[in-house]
Structure formats: C-alpha cells, structure tokens
PDB file of N, CA and C in Angstrom:
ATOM      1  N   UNK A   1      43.699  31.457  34.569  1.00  0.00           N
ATOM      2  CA  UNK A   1      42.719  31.861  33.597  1.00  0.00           C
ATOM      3  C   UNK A   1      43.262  31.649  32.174  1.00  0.00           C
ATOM      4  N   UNK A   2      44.530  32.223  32.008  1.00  0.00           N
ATOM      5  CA  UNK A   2      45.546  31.740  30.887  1.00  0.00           C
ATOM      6  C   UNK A   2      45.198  30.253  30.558  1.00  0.00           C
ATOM      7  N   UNK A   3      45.546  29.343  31.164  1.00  0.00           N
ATOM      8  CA  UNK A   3      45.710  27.917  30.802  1.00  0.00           C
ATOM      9  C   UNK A   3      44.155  27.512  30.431  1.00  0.00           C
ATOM     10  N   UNK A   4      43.653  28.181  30.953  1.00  0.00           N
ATOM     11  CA  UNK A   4      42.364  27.433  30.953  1.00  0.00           C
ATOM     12  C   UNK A   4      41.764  27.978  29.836  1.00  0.00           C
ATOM     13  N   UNK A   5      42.085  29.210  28.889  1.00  0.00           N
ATOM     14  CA  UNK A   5      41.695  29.559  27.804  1.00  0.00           C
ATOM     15  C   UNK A   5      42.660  28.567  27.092  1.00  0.00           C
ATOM     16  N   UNK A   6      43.362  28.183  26.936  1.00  0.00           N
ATOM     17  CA  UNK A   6      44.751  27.338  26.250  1.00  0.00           C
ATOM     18  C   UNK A   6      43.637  25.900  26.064  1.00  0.00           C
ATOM     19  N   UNK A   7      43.455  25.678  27.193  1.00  0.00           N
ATOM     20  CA  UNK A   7      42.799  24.126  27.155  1.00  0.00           C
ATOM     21  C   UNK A   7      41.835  23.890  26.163  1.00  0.00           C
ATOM     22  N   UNK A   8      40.665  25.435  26.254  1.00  0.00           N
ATOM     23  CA  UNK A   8      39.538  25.044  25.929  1.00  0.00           C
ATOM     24  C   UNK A   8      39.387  25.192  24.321  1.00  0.00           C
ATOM     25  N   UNK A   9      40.895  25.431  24.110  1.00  0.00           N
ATOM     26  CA  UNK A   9      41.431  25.713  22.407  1.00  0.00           C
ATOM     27  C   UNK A   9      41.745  23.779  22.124  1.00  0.00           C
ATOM     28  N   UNK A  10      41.385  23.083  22.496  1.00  0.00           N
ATOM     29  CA  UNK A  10      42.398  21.600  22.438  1.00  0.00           C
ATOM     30  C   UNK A  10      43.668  21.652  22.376  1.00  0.00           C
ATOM     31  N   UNK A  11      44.605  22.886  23.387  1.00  0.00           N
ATOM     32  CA  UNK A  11      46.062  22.763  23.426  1.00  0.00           C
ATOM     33  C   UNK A  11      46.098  22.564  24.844  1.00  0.00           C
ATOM     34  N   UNK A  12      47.564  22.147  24.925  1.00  0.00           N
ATOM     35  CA  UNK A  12      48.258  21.731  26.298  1.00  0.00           C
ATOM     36  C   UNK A  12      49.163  22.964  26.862  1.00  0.00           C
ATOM     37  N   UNK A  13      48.686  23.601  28.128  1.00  0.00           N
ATOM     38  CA  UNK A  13      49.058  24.284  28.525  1.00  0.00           C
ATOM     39  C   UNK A  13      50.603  24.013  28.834  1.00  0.00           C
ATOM     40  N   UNK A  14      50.397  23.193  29.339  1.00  0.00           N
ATOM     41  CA  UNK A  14      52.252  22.795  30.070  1.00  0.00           C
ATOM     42  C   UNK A  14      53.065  22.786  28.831  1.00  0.00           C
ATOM     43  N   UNK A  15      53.027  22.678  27.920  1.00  0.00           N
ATOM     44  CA  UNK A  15      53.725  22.444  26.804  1.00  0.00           C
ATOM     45  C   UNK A  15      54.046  24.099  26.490  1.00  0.00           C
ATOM     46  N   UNK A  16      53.041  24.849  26.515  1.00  0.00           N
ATOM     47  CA  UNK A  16      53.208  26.207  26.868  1.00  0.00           C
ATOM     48  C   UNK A  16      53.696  27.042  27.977  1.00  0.00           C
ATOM     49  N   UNK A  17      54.426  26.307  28.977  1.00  0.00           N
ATOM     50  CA  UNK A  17      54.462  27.267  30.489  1.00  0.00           C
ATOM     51  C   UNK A  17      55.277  28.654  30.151  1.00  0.00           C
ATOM     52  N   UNK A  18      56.270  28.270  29.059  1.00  0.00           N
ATOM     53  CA  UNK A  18      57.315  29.554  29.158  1.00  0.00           C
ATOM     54  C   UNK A  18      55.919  31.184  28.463  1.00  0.00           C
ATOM     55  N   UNK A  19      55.494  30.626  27.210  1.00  0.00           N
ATOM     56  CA  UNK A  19      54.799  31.534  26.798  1.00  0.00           C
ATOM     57  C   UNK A  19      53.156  32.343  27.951  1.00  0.00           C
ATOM     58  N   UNK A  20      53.095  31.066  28.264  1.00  0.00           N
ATOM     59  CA  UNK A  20      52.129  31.824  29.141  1.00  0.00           C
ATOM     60  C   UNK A  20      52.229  32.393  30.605  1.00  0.00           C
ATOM     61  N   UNK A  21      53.259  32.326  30.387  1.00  0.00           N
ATOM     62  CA  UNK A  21      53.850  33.155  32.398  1.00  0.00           C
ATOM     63  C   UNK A  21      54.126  34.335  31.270  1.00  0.00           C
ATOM     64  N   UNK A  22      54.885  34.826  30.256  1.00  0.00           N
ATOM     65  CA  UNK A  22      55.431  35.890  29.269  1.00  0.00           C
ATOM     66  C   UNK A  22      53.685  36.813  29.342  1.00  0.00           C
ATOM     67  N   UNK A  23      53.045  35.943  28.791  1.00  0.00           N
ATOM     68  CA  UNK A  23      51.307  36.424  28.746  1.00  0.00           C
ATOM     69  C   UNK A  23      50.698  36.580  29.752  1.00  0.00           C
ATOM     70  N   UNK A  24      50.782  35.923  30.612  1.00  0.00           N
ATOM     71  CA  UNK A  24      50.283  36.891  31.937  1.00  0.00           C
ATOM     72  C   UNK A  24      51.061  37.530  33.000  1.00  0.00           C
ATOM     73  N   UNK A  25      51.858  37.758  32.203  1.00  0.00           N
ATOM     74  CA  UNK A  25      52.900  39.606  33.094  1.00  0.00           C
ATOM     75  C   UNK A  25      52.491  40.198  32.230  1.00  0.00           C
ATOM     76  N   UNK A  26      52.493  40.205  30.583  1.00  0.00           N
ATOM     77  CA  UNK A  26      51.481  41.313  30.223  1.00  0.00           C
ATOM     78  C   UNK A  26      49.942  41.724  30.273  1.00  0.00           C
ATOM     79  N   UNK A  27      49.206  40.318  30.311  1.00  0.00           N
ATOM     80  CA  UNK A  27      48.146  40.471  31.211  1.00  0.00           C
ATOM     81  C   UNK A  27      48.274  41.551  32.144  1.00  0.00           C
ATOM     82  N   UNK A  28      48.616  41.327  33.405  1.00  0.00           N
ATOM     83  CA  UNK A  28      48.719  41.500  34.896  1.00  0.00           C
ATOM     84  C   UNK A  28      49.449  43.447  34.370  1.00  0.00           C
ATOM     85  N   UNK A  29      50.123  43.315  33.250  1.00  0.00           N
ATOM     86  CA  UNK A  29      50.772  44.684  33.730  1.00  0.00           C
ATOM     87  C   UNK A  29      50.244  45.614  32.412  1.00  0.00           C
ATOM     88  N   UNK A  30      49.037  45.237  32.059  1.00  0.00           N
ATOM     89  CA  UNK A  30      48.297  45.886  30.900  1.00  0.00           C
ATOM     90  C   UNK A  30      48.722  46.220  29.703  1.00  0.00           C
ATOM     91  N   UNK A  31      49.742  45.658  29.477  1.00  0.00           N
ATOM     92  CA  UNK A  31      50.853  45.986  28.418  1.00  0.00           C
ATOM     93  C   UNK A  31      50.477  45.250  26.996  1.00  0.00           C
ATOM     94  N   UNK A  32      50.413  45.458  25.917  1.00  0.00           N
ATOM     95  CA  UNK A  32      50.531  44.824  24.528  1.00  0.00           C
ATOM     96  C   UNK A  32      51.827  43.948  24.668  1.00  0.00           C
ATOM     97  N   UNK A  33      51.482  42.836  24.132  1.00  0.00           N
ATOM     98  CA  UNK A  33      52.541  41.963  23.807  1.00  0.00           C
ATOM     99  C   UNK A  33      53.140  41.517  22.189  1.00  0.00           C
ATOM    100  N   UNK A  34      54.278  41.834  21.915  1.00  0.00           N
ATOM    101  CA  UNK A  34      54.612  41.483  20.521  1.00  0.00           C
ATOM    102  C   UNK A  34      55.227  39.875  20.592  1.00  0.00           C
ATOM    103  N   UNK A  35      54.788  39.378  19.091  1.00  0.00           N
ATOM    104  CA  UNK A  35      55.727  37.895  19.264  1.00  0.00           C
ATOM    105  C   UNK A  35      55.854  38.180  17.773  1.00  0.00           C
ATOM    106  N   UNK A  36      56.547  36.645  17.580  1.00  0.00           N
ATOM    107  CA  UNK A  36      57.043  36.444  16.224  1.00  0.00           C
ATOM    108  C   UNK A  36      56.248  35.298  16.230  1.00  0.00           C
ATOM    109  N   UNK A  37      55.507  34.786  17.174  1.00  0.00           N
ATOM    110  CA  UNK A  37      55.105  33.473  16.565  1.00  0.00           C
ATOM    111  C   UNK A  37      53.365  33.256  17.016  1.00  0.00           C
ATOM    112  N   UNK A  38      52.782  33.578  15.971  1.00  0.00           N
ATOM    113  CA  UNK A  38      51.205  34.052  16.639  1.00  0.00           C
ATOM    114  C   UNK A  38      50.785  32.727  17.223  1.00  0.00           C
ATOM    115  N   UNK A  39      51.094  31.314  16.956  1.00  0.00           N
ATOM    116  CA  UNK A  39      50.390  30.088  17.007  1.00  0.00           C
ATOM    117  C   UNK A  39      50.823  30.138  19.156  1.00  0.00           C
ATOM    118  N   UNK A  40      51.630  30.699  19.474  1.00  0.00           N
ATOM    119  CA  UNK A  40      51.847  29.985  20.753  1.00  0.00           C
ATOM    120  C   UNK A  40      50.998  30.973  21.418  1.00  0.00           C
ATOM    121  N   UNK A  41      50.449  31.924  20.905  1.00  0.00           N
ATOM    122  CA  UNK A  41      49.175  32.698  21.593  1.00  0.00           C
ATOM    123  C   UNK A  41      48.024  32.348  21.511  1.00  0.00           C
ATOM    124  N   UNK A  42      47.338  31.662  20.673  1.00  0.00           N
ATOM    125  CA  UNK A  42      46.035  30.812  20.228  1.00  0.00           C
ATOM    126  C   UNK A  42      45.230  30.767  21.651  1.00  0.00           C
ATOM    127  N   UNK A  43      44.176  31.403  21.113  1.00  0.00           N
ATOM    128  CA  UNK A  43      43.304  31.167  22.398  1.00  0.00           C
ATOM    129  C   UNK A  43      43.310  32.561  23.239  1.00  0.00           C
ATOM    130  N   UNK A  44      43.740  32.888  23.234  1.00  0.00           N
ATOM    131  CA  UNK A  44      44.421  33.849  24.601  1.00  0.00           C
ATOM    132  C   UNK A  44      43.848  35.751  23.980  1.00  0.00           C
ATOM    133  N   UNK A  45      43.168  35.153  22.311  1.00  0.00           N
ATOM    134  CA  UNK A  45      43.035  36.970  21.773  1.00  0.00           C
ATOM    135  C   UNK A  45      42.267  37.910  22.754  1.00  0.00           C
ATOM    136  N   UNK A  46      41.299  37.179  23.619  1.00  0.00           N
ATOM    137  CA  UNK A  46      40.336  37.472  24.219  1.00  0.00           C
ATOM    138  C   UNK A  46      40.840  38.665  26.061  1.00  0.00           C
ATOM    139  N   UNK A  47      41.898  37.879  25.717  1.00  0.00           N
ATOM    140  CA  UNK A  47      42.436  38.491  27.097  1.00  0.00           C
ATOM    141  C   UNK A  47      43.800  39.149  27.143  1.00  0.00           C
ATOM    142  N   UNK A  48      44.541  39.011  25.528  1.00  0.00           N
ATOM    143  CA  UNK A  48      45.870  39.674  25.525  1.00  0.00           C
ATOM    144  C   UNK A  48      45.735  40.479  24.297  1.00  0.00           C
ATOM    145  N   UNK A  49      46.043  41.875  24.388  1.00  0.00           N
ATOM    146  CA  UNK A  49      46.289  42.396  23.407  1.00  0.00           C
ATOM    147  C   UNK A  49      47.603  41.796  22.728  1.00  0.00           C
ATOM    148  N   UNK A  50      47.763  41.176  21.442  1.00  0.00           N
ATOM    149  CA  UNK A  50      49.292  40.701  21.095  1.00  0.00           C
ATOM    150  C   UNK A  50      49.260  41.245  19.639  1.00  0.00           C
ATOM    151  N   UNK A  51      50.493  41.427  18.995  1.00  0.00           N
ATOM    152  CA  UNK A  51      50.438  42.154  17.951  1.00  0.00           C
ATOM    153  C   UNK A  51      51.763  40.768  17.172  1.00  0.00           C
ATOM    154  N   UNK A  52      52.002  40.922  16.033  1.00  0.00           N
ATOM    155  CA  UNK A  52      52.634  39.855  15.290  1.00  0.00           C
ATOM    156  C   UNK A  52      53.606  40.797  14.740  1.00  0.00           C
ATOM    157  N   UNK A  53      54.743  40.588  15.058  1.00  0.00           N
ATOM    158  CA  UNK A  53      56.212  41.619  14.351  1.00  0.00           C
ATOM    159  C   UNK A  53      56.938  40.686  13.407  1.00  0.00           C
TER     160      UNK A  53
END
C-alpha cells in the first residue's frame, strides 16, 4: 500500500525500500514516526503520522 502511494507521487519506490519498510512498522505498529528528512516520506501523509525533528 506504501509503494503504491510512493508511485502515484511520480517516485520510485525501490529507490526507497530502506525508508518504506521504516514506514510501515510504524504503520503496522500505530506509532508516529520522526525523520530528519521530510522529502523521503512524500506521499505517504495520508497513511503515516510523521513529524520533522
């Protein structure tokens, strides 16, 4: 479901695998996710709570 929100942004999921397995364990474990880098979340606001530190 991850990748496929990724795609429909015109990004390449695979280019993303590390960040989006990170995003869906917080997915999956209801948790807020912090990053430092908002661009490798793009797409994904809809289904991850993520916050920018």
């Amino acid at each position: 479901m991850l990748a496929h929100l990724v795609v429909t942004t015109g990004r390449q999921p695979r280019r993303r695998a590390m960040d989006l397995l990170i995003a869906a364990t917080a997915h999956a474990q209801g948790v807020a996710l912090y990053t430092r880098n908002a661009d490798d979340l793009t797409g994904l606001e809809t289904e991850i709570d993520w916050h920018l530190v």
